[in-house]
C-alpha atoms as a PDB file:
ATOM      1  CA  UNK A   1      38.453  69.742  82.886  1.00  0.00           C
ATOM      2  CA  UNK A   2      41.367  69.703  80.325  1.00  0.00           C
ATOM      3  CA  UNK A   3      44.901  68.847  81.359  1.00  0.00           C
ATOM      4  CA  UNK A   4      47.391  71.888  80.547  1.00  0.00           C
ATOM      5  CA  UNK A   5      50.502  70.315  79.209  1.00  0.00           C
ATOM      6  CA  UNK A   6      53.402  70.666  81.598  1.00  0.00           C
ATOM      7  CA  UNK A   7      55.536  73.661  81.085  1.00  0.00           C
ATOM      8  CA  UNK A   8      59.088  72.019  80.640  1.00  0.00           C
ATOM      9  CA  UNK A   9      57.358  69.648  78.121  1.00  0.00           C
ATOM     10  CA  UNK A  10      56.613  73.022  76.123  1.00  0.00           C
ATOM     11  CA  UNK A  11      60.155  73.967  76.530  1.00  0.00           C
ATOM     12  CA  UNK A  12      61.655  71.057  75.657  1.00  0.00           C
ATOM     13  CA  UNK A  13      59.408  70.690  71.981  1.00  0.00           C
ATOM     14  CA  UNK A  14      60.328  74.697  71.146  1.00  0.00           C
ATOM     15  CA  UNK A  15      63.946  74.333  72.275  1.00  0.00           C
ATOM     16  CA  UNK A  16      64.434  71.115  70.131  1.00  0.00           C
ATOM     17  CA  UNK A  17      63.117  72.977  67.016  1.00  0.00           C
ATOM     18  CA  UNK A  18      66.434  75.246  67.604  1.00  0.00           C
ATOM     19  CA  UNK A  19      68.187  72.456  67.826  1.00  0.00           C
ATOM     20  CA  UNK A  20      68.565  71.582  63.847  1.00  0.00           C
ATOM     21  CA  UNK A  21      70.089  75.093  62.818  1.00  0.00           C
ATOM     22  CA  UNK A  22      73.036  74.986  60.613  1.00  0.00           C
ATOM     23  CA  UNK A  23      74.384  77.899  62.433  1.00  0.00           C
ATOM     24  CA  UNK A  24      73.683  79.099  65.559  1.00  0.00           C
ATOM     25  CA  UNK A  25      71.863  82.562  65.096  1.00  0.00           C
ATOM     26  CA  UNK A  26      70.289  85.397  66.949  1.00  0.00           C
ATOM     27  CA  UNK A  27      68.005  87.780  65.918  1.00  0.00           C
ATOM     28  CA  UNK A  28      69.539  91.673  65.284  1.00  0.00           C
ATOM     29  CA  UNK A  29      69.045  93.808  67.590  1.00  0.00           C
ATOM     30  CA  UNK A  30      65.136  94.856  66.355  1.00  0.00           C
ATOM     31  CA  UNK A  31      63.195  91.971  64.761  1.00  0.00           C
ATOM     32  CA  UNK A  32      63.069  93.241  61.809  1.00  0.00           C
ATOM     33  CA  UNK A  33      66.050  95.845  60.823  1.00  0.00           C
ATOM     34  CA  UNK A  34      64.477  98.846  59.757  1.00  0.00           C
ATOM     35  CA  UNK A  35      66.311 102.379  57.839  1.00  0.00           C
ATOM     36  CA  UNK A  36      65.341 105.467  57.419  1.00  0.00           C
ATOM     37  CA  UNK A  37      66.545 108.724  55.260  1.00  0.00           C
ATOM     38  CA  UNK A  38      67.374 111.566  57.080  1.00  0.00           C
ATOM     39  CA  UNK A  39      64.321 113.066  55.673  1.00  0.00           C
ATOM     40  CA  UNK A  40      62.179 110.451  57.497  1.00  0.00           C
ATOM     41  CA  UNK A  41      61.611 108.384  54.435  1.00  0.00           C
ATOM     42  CA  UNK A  42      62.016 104.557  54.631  1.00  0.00           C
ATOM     43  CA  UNK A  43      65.390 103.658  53.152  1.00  0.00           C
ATOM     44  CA  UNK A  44      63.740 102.537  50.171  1.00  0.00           C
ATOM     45  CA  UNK A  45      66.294  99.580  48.163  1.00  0.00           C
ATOM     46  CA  UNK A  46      69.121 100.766  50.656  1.00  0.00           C
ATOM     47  CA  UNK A  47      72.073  98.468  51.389  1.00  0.00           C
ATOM     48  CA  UNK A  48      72.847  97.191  54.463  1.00  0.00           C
ATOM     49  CA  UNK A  49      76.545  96.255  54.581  1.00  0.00           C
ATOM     50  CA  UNK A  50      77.672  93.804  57.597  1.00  0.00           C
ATOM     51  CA  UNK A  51      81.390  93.587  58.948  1.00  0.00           C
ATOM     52  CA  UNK A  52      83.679  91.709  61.547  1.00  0.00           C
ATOM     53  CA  UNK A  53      83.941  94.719  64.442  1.00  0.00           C
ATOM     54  CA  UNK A  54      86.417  97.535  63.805  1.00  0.00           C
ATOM     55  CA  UNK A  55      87.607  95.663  60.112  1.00  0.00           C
ATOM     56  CA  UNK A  56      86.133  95.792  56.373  1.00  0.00           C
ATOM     57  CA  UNK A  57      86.364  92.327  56.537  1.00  0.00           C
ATOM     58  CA  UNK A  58      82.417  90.731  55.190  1.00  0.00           C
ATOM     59  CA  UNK A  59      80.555  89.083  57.761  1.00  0.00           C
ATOM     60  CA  UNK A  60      77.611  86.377  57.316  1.00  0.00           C
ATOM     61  CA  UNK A  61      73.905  87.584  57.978  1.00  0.00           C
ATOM     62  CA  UNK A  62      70.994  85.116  57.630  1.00  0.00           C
ATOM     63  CA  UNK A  63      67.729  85.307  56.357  1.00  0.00           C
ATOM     64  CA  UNK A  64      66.133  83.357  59.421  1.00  0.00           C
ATOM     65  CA  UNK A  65      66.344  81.920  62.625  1.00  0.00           C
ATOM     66  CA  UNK A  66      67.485  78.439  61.126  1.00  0.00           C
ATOM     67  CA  UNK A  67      70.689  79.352  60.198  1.00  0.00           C
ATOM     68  CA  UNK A  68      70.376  77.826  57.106  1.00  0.00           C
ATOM     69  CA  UNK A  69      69.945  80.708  54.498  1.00  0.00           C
ATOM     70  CA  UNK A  70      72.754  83.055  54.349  1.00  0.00           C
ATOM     71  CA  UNK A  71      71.910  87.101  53.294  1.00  0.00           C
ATOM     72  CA  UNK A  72      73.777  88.717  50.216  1.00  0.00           C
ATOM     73  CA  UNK A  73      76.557  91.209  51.789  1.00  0.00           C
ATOM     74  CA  UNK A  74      75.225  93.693  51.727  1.00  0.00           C
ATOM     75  CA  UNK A  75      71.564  93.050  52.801  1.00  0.00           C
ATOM     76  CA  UNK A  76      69.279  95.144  50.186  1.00  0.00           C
ATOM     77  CA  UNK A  77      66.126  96.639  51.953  1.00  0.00           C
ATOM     78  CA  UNK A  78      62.786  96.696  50.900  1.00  0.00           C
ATOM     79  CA  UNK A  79      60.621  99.256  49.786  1.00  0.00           C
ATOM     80  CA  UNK A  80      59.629 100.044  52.988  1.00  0.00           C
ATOM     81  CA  UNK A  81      63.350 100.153  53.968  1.00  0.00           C
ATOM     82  CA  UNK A  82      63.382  96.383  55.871  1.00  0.00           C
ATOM     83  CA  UNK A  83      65.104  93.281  55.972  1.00  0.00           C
ATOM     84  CA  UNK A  84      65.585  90.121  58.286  1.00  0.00           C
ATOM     85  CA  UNK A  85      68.839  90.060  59.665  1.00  0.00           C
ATOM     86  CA  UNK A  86      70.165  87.665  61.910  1.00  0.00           C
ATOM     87  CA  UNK A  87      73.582  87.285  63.302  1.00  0.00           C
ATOM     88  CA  UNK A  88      75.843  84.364  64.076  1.00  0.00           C
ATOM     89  CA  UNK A  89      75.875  83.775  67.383  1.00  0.00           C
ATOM     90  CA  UNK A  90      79.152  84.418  68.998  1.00  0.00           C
ATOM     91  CA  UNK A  91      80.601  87.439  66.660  1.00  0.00           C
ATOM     92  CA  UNK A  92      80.227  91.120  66.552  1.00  0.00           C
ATOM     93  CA  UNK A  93      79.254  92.895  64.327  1.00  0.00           C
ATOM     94  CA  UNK A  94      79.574  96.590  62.739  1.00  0.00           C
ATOM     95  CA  UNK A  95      76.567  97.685  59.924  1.00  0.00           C
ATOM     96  CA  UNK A  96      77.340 100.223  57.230  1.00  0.00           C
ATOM     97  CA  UNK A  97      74.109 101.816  55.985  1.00  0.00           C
ATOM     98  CA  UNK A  98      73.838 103.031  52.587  1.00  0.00           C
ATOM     99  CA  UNK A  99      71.252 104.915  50.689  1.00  0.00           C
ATOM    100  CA  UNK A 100      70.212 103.819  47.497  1.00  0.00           C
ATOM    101  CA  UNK A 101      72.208 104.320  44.434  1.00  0.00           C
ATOM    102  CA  UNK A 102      73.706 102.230  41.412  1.00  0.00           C
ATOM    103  CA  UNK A 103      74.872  98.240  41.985  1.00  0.00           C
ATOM    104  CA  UNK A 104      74.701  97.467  45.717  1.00  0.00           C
ATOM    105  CA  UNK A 105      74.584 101.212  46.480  1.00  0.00           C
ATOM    106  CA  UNK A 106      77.770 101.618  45.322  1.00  0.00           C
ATOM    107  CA  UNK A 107      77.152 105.205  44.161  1.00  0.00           C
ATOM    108  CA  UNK A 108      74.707 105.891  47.592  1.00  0.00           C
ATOM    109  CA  UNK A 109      75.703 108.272  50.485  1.00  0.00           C
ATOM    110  CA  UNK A 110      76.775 106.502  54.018  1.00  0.00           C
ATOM    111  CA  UNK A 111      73.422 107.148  56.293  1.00  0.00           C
ATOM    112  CA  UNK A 112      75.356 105.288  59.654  1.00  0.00           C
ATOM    113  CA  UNK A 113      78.242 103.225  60.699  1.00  0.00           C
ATOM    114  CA  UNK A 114      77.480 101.375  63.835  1.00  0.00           C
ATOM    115  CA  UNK A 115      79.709  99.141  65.323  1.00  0.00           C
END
């Protein structure tokens, strides 16, 4: 019969690998930010732009849970319109979308604001 390794002893190995984050982060609100066109299309090389709430002042994204990496402002999406974001922990945040279009879609149409 095999011993099953106490639950708090789980906890406290997992928690501790949080523990060595340069800044405290949390995960955006899907797991991995996804855009779309209004046409249904993925958001193909879109920009994601991130701000301190109701201001155009630039706020830090990361690239991971860690903390460690931070995201170009804006974010540019993938080909299939994605990117990790993850927020510092502690500040709100408001998201421009853009669609694609010359350097950091400055020439691309507003697809959302959401603060």
């Amino acid at each position: 019969m095999k011993k099953a390794i106490p639950t708090f002893v789980l906890c406290a190995i997992f928690c501790a690998s949080f523990a060595h984050a340069q800044t405290a982060v949390v995960v955006s609100p899907w797991p991995q930010f996804v855009s779309y066109l209004q046409n249904g299309q993925p958001n193909a090389f879109g920009c994601v732009f991130t701000y301190e709430i109701a201001s155009t002042t630039p706020l830090s994204t990361y690239t991971d849970w860690t903390g460690n990496t931070l995201n170009a402002n804006p974010v540019i999406l993938s080909a299939g319109g994605t990117a990790n974001i993850w927020l510092a922990s502690g500040n709100a945040y408001s998201f421009k979308i853009m669609s694609p279009g010359g350097l950091n879609c400055a020439s691309g149409t507003t697809i959302a604001t959401v603060a």
